[in-house]
C-alpha atoms as a PDB file:
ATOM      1  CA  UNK A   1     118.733  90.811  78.281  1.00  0.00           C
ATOM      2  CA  UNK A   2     117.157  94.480  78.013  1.00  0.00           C
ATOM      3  CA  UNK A   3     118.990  97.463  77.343  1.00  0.00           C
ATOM      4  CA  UNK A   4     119.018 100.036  80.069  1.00  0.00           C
ATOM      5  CA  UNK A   5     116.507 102.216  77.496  1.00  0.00           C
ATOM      6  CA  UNK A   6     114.474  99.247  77.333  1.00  0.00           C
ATOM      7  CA  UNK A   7     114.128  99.059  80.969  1.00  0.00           C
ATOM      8  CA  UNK A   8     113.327 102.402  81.802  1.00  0.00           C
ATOM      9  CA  UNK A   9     110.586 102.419  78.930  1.00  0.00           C
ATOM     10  CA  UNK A  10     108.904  99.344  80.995  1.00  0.00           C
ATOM     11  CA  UNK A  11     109.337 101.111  84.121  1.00  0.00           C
ATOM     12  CA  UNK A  12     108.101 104.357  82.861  1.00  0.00           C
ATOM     13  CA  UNK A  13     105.104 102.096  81.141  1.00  0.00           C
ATOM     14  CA  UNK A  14     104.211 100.573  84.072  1.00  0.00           C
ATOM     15  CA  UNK A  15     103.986 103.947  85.905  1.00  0.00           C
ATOM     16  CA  UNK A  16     102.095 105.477  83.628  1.00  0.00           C
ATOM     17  CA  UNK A  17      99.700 102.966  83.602  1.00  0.00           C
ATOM     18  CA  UNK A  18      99.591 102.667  87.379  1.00  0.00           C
ATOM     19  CA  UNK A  19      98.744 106.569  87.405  1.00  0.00           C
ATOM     20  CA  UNK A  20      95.794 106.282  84.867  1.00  0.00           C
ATOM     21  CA  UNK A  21      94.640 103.519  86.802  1.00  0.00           C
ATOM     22  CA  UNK A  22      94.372 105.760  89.638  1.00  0.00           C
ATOM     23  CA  UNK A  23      93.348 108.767  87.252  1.00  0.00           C
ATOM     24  CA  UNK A  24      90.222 106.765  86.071  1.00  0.00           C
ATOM     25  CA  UNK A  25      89.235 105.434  89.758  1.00  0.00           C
ATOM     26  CA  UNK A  26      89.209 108.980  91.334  1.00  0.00           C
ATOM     27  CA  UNK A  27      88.261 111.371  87.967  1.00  0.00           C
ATOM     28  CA  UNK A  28      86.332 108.352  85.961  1.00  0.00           C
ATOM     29  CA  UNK A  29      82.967 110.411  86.491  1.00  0.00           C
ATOM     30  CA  UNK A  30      84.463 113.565  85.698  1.00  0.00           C
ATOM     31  CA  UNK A  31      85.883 112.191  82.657  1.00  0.00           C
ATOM     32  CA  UNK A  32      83.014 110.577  81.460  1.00  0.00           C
ATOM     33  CA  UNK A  33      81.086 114.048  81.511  1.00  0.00           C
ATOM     34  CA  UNK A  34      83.967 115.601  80.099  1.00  0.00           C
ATOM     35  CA  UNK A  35      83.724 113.380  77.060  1.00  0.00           C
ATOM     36  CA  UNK A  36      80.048 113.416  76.944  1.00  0.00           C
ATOM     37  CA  UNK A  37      79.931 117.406  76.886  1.00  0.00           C
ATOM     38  CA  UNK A  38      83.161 117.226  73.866  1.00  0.00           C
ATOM     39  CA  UNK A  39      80.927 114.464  71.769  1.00  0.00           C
ATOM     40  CA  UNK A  40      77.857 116.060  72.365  1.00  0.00           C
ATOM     41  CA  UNK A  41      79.285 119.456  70.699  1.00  0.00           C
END
């Protein structure tokens, strides 16, 4: 049985995760440039 830390670190995981899935479907392209223009430097 999980702790009640445990649980709100799997909630909070799962959130997190569910925001940079949205993150990378709506800023992917912007992203990528952004990390082309930082590697390129």
């Amino acid at each position: 049985m999980l702790s009640r830390q445990q649980e709100s670190e799997k909630r909070h995981i799962a959130w997190v995760w569910c925001t940079r899935k949205l993150f990378k479907r709506e800023f992917g392209p912007v992203k990528r440039l952004e990390v082309g223009l930082i590697s390129g430097q």
